[in-house]
Protein backbone atom coordinates (compact mmCIF):
# COMPACT_ATOMS: atom_id res chain seq x y z
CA UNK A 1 0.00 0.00 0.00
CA UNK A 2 1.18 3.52 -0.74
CA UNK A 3 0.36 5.07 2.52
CA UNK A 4 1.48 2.95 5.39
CA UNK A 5 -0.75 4.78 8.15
CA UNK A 6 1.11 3.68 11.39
CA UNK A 7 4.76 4.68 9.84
CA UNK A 8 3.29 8.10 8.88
CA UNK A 9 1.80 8.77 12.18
CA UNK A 10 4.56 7.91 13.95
CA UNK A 11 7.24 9.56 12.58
CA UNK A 12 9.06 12.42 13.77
CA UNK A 13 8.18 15.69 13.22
CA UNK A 14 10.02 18.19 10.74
CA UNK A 15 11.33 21.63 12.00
CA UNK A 16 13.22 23.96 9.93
CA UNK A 17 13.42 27.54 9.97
CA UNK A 18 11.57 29.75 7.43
CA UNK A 19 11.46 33.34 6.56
CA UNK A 20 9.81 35.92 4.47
CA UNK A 21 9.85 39.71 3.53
CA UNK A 22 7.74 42.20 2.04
CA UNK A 23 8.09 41.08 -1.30
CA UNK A 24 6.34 37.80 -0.58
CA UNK A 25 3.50 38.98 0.75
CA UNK A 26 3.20 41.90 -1.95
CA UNK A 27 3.50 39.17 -4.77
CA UNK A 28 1.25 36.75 -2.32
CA UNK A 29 -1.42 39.42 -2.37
CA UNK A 30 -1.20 40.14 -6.25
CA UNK A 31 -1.55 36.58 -6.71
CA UNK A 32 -4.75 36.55 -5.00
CA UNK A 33 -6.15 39.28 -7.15
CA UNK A 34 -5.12 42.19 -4.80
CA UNK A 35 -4.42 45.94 -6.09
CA UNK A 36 -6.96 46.30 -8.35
CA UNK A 37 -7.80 49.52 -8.88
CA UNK A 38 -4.02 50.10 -8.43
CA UNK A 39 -4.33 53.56 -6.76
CA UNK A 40 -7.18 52.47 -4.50
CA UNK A 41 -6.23 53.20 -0.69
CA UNK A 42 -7.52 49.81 0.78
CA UNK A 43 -5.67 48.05 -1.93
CA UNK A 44 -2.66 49.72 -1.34
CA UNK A 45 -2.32 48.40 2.33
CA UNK A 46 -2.53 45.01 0.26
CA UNK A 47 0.45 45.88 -2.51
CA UNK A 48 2.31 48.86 -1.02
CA UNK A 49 5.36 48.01 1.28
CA UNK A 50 4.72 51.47 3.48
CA UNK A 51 1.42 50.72 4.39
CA UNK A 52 1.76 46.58 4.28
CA UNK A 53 -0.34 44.92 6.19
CA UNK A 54 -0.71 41.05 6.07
CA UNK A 55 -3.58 38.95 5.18
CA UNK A 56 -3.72 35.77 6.89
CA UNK A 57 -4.14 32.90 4.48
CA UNK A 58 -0.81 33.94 3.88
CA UNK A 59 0.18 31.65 5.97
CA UNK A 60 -0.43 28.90 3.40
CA UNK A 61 2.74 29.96 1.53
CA UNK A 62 5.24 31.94 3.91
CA UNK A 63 8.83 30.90 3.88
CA UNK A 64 8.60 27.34 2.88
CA UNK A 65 7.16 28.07 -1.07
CA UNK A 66 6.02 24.33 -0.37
CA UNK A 67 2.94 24.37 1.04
CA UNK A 68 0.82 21.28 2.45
CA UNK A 69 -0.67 19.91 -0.33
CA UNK A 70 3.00 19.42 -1.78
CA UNK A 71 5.36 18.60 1.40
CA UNK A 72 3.09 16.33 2.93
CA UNK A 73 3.75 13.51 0.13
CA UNK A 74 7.29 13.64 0.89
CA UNK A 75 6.50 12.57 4.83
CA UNK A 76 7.40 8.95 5.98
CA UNK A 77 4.98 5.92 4.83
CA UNK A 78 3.59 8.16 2.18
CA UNK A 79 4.00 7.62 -1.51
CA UNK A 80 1.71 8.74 -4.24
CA UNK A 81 1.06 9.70 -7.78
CA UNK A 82 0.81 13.66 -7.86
CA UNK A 83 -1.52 13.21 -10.29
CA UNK A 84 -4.26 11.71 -8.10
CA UNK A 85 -3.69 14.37 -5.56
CA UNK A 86 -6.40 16.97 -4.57
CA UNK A 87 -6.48 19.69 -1.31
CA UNK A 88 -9.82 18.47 0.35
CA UNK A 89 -9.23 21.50 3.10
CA UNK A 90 -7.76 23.76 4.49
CA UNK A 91 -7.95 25.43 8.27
CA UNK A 92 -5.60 28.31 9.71
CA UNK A 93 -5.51 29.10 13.41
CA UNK A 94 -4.02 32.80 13.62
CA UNK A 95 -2.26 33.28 17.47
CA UNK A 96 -1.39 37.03 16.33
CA UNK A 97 -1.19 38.79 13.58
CA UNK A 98 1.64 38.17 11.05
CA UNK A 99 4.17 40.55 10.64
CA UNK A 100 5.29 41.67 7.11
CA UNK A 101 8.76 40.51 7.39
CA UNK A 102 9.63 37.79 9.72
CA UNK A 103 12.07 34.52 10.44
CA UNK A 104 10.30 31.64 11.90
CA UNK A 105 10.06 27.64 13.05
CA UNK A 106 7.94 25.66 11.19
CA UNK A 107 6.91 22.38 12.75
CA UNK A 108 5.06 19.73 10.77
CA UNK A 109 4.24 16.02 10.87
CA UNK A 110 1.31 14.45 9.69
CA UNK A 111 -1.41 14.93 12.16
CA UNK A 112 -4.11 12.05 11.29
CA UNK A 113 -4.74 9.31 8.42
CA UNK A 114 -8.31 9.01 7.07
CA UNK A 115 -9.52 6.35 5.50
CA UNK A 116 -12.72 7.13 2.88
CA UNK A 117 -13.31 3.98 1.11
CA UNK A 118 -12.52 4.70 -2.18
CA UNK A 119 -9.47 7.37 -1.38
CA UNK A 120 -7.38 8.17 1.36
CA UNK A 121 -7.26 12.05 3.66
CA UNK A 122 -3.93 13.17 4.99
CA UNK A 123 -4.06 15.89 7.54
CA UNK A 124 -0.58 17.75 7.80
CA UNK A 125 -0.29 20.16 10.48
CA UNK A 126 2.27 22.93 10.53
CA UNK A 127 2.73 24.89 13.89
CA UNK A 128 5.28 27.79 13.53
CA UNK A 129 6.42 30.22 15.90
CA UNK A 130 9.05 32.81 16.07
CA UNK A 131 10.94 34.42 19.72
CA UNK A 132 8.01 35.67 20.80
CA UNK A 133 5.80 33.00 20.59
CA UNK A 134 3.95 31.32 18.64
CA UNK A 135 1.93 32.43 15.49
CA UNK A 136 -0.16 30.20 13.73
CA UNK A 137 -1.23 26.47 13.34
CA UNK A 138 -2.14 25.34 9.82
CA UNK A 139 -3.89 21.69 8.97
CA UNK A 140 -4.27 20.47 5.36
CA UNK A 141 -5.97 18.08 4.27
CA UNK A 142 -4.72 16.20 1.54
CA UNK A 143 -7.60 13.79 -0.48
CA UNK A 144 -5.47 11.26 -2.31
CA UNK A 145 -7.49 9.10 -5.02
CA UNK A 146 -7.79 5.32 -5.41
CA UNK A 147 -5.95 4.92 -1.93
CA UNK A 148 -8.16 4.39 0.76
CA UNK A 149 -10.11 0.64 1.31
CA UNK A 150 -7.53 -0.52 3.77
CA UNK A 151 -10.10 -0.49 6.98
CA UNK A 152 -8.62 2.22 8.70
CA UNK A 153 -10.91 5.35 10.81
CA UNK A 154 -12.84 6.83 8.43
CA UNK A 155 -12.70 9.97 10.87
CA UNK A 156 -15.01 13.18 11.18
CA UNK A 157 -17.32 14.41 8.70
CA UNK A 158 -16.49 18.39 7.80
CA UNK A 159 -19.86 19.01 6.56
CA UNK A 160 -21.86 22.02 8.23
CA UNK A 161 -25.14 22.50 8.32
CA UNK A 162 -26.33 24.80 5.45
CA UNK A 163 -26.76 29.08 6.60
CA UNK A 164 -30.27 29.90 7.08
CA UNK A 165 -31.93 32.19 4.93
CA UNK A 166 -30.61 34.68 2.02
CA UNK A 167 -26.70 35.61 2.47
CA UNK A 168 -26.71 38.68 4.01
CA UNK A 169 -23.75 39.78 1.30
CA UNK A 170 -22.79 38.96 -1.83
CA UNK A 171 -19.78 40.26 -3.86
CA UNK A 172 -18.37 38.66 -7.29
CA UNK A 173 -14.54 38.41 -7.89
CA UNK A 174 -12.96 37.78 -11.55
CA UNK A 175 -10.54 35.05 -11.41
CA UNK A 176 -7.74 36.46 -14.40
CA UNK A 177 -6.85 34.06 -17.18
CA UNK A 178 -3.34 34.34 -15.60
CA UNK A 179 -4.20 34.09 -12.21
CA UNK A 180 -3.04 30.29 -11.35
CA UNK A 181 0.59 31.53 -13.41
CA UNK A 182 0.91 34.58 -11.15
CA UNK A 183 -0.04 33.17 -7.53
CA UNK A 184 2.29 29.79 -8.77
CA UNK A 185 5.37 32.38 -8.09
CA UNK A 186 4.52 32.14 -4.54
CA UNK A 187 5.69 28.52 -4.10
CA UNK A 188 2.96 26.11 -5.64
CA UNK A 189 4.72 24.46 -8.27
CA UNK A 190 2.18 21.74 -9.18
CA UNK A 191 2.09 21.61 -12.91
CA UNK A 192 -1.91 20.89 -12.74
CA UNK A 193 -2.09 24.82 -12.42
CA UNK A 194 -0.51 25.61 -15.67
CA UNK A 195 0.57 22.27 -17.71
CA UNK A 196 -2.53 21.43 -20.14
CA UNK A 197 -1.15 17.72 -20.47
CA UNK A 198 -0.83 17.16 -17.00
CA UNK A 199 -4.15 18.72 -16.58
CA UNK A 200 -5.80 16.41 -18.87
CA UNK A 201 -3.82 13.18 -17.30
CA UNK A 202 -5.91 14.30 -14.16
CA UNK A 203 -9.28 14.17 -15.74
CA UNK A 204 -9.60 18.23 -16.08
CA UNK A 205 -10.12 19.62 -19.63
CA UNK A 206 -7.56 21.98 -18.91
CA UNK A 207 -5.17 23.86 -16.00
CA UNK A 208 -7.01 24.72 -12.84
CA UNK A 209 -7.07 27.42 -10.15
CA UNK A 210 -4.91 26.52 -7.02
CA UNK A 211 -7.70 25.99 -4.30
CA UNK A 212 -5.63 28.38 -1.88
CA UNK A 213 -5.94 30.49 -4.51
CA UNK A 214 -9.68 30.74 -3.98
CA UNK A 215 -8.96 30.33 -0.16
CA UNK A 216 -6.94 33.55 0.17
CA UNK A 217 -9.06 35.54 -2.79
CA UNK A 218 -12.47 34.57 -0.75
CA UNK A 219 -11.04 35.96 3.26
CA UNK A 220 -9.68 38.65 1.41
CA UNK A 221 -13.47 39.61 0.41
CA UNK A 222 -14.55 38.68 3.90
CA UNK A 223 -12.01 41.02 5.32
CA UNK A 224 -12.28 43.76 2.89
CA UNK A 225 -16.43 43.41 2.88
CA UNK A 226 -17.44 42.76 6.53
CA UNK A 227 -14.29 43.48 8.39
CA UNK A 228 -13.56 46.90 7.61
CA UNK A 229 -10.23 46.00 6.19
CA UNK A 230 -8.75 44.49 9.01
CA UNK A 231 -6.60 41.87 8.82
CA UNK A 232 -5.73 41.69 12.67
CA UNK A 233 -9.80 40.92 13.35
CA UNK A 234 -8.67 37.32 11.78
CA UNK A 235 -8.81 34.54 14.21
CA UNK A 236 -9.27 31.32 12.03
CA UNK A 237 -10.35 30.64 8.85
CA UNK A 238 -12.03 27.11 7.34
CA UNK A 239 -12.79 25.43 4.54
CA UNK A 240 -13.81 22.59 2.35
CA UNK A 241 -12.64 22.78 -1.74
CA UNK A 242 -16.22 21.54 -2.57
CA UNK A 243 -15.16 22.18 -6.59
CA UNK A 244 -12.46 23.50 -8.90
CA UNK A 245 -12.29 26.48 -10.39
CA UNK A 246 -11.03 27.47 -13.96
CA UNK A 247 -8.90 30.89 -14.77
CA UNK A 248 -11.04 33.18 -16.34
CA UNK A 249 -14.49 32.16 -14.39
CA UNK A 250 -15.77 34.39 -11.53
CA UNK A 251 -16.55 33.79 -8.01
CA UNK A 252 -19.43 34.54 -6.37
CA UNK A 253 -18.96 34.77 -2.69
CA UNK A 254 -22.03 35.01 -0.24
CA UNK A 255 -21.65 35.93 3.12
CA UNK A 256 -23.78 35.44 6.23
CA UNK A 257 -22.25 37.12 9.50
CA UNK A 258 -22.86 36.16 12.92
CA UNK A 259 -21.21 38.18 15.97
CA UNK A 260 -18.23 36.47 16.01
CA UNK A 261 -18.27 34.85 12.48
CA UNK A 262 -19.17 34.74 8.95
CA UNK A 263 -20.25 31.14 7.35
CA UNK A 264 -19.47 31.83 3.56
CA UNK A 265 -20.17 29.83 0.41
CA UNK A 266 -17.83 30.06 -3.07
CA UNK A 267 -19.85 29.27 -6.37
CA UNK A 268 -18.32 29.72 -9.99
CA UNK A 269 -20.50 31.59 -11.73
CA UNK A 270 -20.34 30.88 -15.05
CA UNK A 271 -21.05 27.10 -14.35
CA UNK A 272 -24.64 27.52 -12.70
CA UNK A 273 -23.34 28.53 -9.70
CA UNK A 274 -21.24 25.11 -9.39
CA UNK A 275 -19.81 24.73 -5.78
CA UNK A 276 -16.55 25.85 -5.06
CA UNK A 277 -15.54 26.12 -1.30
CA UNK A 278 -17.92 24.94 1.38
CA UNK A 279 -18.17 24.51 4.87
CA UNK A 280 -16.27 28.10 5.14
CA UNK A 281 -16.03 29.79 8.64
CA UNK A 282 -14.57 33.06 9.53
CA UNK A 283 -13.72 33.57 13.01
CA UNK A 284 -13.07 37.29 13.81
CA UNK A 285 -12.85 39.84 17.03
C-alpha cells in the first residue's frame, strides 16, 4: 500500500526555519487578485510596502514556497502519484497577527490518516512560531485518489449544516486568465495549475485554479467586505474545496455574518453557480 498509516503517524516531526519579507507577501497578495484599482487606498495596504499589512491565508505559503498539499507527500509511509492528488481542506488558526517581514520555526508532521473507502485524507499540520511566541497552526488536508479501502478510521465528517436564509452579502470576484501563473510564483509548483497535459492526465479539460488560490481571494473579500479592512480581526479561517475552479471564471462569494463569524459559500458563476468552497467559517474579534 502507498500510505502505510502507522509509519506516517509515527514519525518524527520536521522543524526547519523559514522566513519571508515584504516582497512575498506583496507578490502573495497580487496573486490573490489584490491591487486592483491600483491607486485604490484599501488596496494599497494590500500591494504597497509602506502601508503593508498582512492577510492571513498567507500563511499557506510563507517561507517554505512548499505548502501542504506538496510537502506532505514527501513525509514517511507516504507515496503517491501527484496526479491523483487533490487539497480536500484547508484550516488556519491565527495566534497574532503576522508581521510583514519575519524569520520563523515551522513544525510539521502528519497529524491524522483518514480512511474514505474509495481514497485516502492526509491531515498535515504545521505549527510555527518565532521568539516571541507562537503564530499560527495550519492543517491540510490532503484527499489522495484510489488509496483508501484498507479499513482504517474513516474519521469526522467536515460538513456544516447549510446558513439559514438569504446571504446577508454577496460580492463577485474575476478570477484572471493568468491568475493560477501569477499566484504559482509564490511557491505552488504543481504543474496541474498551468501544464494542459498534466491537466488532462488528471481528468480536467484543462489547467485549474490553485484551491488556496480561492482560499486567500475569498477571506480577502470577507475582510475587505465585513471586516472593515482588518486583517488583525482574523482569528481562524475554514474550509472545504467543494469544486475547482477554472482561470477566467468568476466567483461569487455570499456571506452570512454572525457576531463572532461569517459562514461563507464560493460558487463559480459561469457554471450555474457550481460549488466551489464549502463549509467556510470566519472567526473574527
Amino acid at each position: 500500500m502507498p500510505i502505510d498509516a502507522a509509519k506516517a503517524l509515527a514519525a518524527e516531526p520536521r522543524t526547519g526555519e523559514i522566513s519571508w519579507n515584504s516582497k512575498d507577501v506583496q507578490l502573495y497578495h497580487l496573486g490573490i487578485g489584490a491591487g486592483l484599482p491600483a491607486t485604490d487606498p484599501d488596496e494599497l495596504r494590500y500591494t504597497l510596502e509602506s502601508r503593508l499589512h498582512v492577510l492571513p491565508s498567507f500563511a499557506t505559503v510563507a517561507g517554505s514556497g512548499s505548502p501542504g498539499v506538496i510537502s506532505g507527500l514527501s513525509m514517511p509511509g507516504i507515496e503517491v502519484d501527484l496526479a491523483r492528488v487533490l487539497h480536500g481542506g484547508q484550516s488556519i488558526v491565527l495566534h497574532r497577527p503576522i508581521p510583514a517581514t519575519g524569520t520563523a520555526t515551522a513544525t510539521n508532521r502528519i497529524a491524522a490518516v483518514y480512511d474514505k473507502g474509495k481514497a485516502a485524507v492526509l491531515v498535515l499540520r504545521t505549527e510555527v512560531a518565532d521568539t516571541d511566541g507562537p503564530l499560527w497552526t495550519n492543517d491540510s488536508q490532503i484527499f489522495i485518489k484510489g488509496e483508501g479501502g484498507w479499513g482504517g478510521d474513516r474519521g469526522p465528517s467536515a460538513r456544516l449544516e447549510p446558513p439559514a436564509g438569504d446571504p446577508d452579502r454577496t460580492v463577485e470576484r474575476s478570477v484572471r486568465e493568468d491568475q493560477a501563473l501569477l499566484y504559482r510564483l509564490s511557491g505552488d509548483w504543481n504543474p496541474l495549475h498551468a501544464d494542459p497535459e498534466f491537466a488532462k492526465v488528471a481528468g480536467f479539460e484543462r489547467p485549474i485554479l490553485h484551491g488556496l488560490c480561492t482560499y486567500g481571494m475569498t477571506l480577502k473579500a470577507v475582510v475587505d467586505t465585513l471586516l472593515g479592512g482588518d486583517v488583525t480581526r482574523v482569528r481562524s479561517y475554514v474550509t472545504r474545496f467543494a469544486g475547482v475552479v477554472y482561470p477566467g471564471e468568476t466567483l461569487r462569494i455570499r456571506m452570512w455574518p454572525a457576531e463572532r463569524s461569517v459562514r461563507v459559500a464560493v460558487s463559480a458563476v459561469e457554471r450555474d453557480d457550481a460549488p466551489v468552497l464549502a463549509d467556510t467559517v470566519v472567526e473574527h474579534t
